[in-house]
N, C-alpha and C. Protein backbone atom coordinates (compact mmCIF):
# COMPACT_ATOMS: atom_id res chain seq x y z
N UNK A 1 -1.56 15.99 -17.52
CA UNK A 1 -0.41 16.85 -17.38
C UNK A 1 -0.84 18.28 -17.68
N UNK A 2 -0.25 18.90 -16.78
CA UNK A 2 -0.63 20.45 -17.36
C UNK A 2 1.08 21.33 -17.24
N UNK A 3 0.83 22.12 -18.41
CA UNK A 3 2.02 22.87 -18.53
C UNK A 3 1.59 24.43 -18.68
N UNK A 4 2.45 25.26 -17.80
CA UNK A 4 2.31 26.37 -18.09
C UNK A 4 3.31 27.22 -18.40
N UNK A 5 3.49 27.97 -19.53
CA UNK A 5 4.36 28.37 -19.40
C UNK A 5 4.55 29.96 -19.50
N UNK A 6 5.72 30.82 -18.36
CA UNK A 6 5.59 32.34 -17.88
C UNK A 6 4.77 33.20 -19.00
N UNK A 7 5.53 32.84 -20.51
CA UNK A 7 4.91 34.03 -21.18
C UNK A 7 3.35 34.10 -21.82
N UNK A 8 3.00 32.64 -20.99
CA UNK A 8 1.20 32.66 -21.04
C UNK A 8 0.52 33.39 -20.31
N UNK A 9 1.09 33.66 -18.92
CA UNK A 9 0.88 34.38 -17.80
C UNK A 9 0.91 35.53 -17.66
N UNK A 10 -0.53 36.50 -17.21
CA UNK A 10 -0.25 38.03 -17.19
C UNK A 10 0.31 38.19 -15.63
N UNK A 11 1.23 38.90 -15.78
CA UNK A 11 1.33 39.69 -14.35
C UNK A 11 0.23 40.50 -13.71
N UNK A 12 0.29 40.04 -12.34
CA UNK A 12 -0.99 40.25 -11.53
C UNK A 12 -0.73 41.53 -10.81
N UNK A 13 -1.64 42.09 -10.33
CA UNK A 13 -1.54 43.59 -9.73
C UNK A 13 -1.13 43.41 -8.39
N UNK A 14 -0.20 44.18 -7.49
CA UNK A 14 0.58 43.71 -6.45
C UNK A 14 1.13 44.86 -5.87
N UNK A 15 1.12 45.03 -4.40
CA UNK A 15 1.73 45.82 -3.57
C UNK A 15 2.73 46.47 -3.88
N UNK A 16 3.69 45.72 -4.59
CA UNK A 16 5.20 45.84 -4.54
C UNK A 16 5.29 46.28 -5.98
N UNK A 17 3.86 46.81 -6.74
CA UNK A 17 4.49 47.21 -8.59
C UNK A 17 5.63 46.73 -8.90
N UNK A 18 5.46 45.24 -8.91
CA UNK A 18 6.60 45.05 -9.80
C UNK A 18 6.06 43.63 -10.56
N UNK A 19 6.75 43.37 -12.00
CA UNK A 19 5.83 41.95 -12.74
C UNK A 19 6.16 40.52 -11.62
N UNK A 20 4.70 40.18 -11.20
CA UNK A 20 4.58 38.73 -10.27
C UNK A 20 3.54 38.32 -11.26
N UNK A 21 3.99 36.84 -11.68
CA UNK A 21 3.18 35.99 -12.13
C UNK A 21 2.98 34.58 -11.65
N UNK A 22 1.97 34.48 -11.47
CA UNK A 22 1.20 33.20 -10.56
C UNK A 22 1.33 32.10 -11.34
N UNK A 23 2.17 31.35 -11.43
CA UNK A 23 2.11 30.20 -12.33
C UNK A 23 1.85 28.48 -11.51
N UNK A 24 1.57 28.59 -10.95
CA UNK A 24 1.01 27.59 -10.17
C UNK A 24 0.03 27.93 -8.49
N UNK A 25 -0.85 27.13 -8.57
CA UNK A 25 -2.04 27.70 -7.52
C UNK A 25 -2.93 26.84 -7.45
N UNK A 26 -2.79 26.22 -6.21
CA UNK A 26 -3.89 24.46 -6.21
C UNK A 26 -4.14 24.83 -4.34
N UNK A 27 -4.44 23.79 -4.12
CA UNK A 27 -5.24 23.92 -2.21
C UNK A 27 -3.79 23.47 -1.54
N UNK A 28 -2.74 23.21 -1.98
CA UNK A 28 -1.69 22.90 -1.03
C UNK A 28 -0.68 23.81 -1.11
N UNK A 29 -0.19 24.77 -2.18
CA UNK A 29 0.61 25.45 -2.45
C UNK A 29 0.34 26.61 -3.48
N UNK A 30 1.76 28.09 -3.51
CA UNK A 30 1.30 28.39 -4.11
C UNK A 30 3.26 28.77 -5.13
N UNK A 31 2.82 28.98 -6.51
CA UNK A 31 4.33 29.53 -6.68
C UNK A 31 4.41 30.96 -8.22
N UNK A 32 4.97 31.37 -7.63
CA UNK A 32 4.89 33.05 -8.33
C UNK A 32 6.43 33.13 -8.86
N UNK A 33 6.36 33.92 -9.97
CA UNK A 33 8.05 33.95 -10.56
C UNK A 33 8.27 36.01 -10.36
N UNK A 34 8.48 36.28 -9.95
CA UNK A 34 8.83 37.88 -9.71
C UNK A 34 10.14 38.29 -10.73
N UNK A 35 9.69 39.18 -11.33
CA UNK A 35 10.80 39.85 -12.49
C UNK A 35 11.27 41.81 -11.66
N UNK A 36 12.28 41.92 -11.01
CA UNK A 36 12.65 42.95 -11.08
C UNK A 36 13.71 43.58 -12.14
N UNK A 37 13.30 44.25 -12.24
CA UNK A 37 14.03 45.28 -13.87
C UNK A 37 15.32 45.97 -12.58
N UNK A 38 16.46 46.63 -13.37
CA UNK A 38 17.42 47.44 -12.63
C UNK A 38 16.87 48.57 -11.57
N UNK A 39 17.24 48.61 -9.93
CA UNK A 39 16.91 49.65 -9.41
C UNK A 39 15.17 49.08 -9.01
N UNK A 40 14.67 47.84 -9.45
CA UNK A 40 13.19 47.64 -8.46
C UNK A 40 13.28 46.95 -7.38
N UNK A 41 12.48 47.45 -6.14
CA UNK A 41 12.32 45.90 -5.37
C UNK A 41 11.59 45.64 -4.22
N UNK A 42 11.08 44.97 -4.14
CA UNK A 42 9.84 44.38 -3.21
C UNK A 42 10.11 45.13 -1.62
N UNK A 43 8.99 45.56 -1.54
CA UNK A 43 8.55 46.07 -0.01
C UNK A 43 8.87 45.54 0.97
N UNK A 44 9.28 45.54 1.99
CA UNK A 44 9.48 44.23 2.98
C UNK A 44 8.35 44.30 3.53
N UNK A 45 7.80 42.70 4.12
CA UNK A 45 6.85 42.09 4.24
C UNK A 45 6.85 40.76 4.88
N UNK A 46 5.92 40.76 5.28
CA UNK A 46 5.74 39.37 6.26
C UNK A 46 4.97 38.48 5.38
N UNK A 47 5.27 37.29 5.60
CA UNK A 47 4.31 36.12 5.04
C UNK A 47 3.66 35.62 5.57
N UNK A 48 2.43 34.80 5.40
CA UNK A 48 1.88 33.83 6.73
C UNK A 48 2.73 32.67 6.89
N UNK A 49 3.32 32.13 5.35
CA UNK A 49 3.89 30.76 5.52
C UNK A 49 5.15 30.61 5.10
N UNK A 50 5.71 29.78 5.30
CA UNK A 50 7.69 29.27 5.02
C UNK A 50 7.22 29.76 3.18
N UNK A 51 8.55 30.34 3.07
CA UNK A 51 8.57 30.18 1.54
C UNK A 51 10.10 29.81 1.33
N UNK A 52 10.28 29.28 -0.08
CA UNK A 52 11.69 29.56 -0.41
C UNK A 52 11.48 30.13 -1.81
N UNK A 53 12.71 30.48 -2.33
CA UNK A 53 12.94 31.19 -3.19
C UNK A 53 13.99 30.50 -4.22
N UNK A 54 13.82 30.59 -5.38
CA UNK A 54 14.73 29.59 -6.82
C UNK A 54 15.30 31.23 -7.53
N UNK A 55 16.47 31.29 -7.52
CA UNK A 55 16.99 32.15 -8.60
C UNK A 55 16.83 32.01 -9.45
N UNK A 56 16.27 32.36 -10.94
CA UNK A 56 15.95 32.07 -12.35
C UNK A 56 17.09 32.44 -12.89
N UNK A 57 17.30 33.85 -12.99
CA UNK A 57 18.34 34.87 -14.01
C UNK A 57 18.64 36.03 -12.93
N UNK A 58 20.03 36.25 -13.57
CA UNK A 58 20.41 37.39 -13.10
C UNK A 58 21.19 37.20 -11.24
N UNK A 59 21.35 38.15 -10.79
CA UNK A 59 21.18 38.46 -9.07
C UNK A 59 21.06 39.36 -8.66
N UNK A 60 20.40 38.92 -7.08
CA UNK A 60 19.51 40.31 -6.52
C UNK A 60 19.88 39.55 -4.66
N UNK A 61 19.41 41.16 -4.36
CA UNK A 61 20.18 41.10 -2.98
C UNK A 61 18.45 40.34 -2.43
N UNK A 62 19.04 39.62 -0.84
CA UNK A 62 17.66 38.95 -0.35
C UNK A 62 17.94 39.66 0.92
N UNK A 63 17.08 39.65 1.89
CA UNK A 63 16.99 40.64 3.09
C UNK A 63 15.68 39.71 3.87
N UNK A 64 16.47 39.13 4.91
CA UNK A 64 15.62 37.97 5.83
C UNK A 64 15.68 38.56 6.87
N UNK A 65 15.08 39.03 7.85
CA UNK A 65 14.86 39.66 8.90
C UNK A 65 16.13 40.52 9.14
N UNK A 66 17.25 40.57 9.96
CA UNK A 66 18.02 41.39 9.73
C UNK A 66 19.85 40.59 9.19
N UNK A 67 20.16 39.70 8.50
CA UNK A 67 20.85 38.94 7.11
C UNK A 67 20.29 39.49 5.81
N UNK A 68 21.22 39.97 5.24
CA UNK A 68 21.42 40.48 4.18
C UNK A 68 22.26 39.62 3.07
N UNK A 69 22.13 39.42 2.11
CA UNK A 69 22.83 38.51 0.99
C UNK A 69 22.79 38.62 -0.33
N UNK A 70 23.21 39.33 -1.06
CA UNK A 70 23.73 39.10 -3.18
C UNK A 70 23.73 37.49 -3.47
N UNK A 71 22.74 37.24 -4.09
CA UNK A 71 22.80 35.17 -4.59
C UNK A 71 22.51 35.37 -5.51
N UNK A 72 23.05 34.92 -6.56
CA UNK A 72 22.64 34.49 -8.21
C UNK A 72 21.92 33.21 -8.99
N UNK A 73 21.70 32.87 -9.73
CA UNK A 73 21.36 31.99 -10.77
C UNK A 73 21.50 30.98 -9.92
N UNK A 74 20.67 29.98 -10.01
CA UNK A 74 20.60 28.15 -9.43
C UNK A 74 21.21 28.24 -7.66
N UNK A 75 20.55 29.38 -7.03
CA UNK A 75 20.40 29.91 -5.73
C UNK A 75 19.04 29.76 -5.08
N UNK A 76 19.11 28.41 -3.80
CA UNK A 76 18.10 28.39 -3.62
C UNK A 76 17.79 29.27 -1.77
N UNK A 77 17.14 29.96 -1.49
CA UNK A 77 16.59 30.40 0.10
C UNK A 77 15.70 30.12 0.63
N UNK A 78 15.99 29.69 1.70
CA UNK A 78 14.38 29.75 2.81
C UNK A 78 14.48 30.90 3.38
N UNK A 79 13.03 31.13 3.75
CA UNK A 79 12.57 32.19 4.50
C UNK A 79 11.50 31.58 5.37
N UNK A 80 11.49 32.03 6.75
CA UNK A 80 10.60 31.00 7.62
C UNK A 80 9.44 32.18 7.89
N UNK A 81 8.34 31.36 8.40
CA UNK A 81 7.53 32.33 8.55
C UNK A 81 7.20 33.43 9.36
N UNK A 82 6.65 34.76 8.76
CA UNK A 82 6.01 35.37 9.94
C UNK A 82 7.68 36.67 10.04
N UNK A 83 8.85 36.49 9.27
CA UNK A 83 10.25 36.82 9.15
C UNK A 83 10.02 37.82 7.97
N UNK A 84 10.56 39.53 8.32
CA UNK A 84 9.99 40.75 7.47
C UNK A 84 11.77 40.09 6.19
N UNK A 85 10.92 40.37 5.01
CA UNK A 85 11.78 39.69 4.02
C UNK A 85 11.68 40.84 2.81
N UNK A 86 12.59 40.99 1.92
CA UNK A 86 12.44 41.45 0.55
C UNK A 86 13.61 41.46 -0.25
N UNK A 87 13.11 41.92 -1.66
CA UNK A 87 14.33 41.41 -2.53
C UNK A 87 14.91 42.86 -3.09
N UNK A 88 16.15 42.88 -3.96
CA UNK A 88 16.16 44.41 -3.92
C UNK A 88 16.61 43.81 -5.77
N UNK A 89 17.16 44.42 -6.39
CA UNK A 89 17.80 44.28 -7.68
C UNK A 89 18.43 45.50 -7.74
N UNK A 90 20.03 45.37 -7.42
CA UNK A 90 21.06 46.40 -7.33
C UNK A 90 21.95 46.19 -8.66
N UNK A 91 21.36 45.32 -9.10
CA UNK A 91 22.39 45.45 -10.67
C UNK A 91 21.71 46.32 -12.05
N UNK A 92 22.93 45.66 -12.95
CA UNK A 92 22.27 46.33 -14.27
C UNK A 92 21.28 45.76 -15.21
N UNK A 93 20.75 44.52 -14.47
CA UNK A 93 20.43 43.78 -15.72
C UNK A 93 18.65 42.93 -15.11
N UNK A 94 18.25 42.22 -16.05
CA UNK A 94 17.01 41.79 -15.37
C UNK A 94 16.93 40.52 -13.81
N UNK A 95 16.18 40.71 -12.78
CA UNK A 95 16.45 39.45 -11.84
C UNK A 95 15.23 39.32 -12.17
N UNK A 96 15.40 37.79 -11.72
CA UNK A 96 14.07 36.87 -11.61
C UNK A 96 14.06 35.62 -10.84
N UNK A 97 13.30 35.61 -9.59
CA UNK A 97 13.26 34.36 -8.91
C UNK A 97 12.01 33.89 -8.83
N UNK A 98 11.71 32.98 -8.17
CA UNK A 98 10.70 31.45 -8.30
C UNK A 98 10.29 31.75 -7.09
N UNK A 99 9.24 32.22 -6.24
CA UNK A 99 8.55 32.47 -5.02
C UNK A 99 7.88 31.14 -4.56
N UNK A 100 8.03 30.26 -3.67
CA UNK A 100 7.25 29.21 -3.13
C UNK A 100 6.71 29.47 -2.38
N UNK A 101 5.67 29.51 -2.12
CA UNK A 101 4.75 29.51 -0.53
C UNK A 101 4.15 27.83 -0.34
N UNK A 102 4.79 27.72 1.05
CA UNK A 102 4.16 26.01 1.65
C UNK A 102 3.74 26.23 2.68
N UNK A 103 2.66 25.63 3.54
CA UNK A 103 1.63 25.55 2.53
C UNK A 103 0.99 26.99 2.06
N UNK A 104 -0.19 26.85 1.67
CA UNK A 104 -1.19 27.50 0.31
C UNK A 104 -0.83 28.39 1.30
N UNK A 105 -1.11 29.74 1.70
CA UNK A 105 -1.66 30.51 2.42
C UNK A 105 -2.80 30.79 2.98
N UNK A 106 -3.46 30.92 4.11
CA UNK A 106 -4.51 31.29 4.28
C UNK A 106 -5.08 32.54 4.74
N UNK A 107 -3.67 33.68 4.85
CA UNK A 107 -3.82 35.20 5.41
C UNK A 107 -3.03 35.95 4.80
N UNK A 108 -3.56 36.94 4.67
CA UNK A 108 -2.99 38.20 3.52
C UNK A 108 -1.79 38.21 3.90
N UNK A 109 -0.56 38.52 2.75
CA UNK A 109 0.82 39.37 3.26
C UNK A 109 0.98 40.49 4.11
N UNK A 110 1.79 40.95 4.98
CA UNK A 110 1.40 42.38 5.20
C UNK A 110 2.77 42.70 5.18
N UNK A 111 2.56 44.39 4.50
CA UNK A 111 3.48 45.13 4.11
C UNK A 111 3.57 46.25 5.67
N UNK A 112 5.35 46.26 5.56
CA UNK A 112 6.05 46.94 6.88
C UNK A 112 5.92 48.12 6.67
């Protein structure tokens, strides 16, 4: 059994300056927990692969090609691949969601 848990994890250096931590990463998958603070939020960007997304805390707006949506806490999304995506955090308080990538990836993100 292996357990990891976020506040073992340093946040990794990333396009989008904002805290992403890699907490799981094997040859089939990969999954990252993203913390935006009030007023941060991810670049829009393409993926190579389907991801979905787990709301942790808080809510933050999601932006799937051109659908727009505010989802909160125990909120789950797909995002299909290759679809320019990002998250925004328009509130006052901390967001944090659960990033899945299926499978692993095998080609860089690219930023729009």
């Amino acid at each position: 059994m292996k357990i990891t848990r976020l506040d073992d994890v340093t946040s990794q250096p990333n396009p989008h300056h904002v805290d992403a931590r890699k907490v799981y990463d094997t040859e089939h998958a990969v999954a990252v927990v993203i913390t935006l603070r009030p007023g941060e939020a991810l670049k829009r960007h393409i993926t190579p692969v389907d991801v979905f997304f787990y709301v942790l805390q808080g809510k933050g707006t999601v932006e799937i090609g051109d659908e727009r949506e505010t989802v909160g806490e125990g909120t789950l999304v797909e995002s299909p691949a290759r679809i320019p995506h990002r998250w925004i955090n328009e509130s006052n308080a901390v967001f944090r969601v659960l990033v899945v990538k299926v499978p692993r990836p095998t080609e860089e993100t690219k930023l729009l």
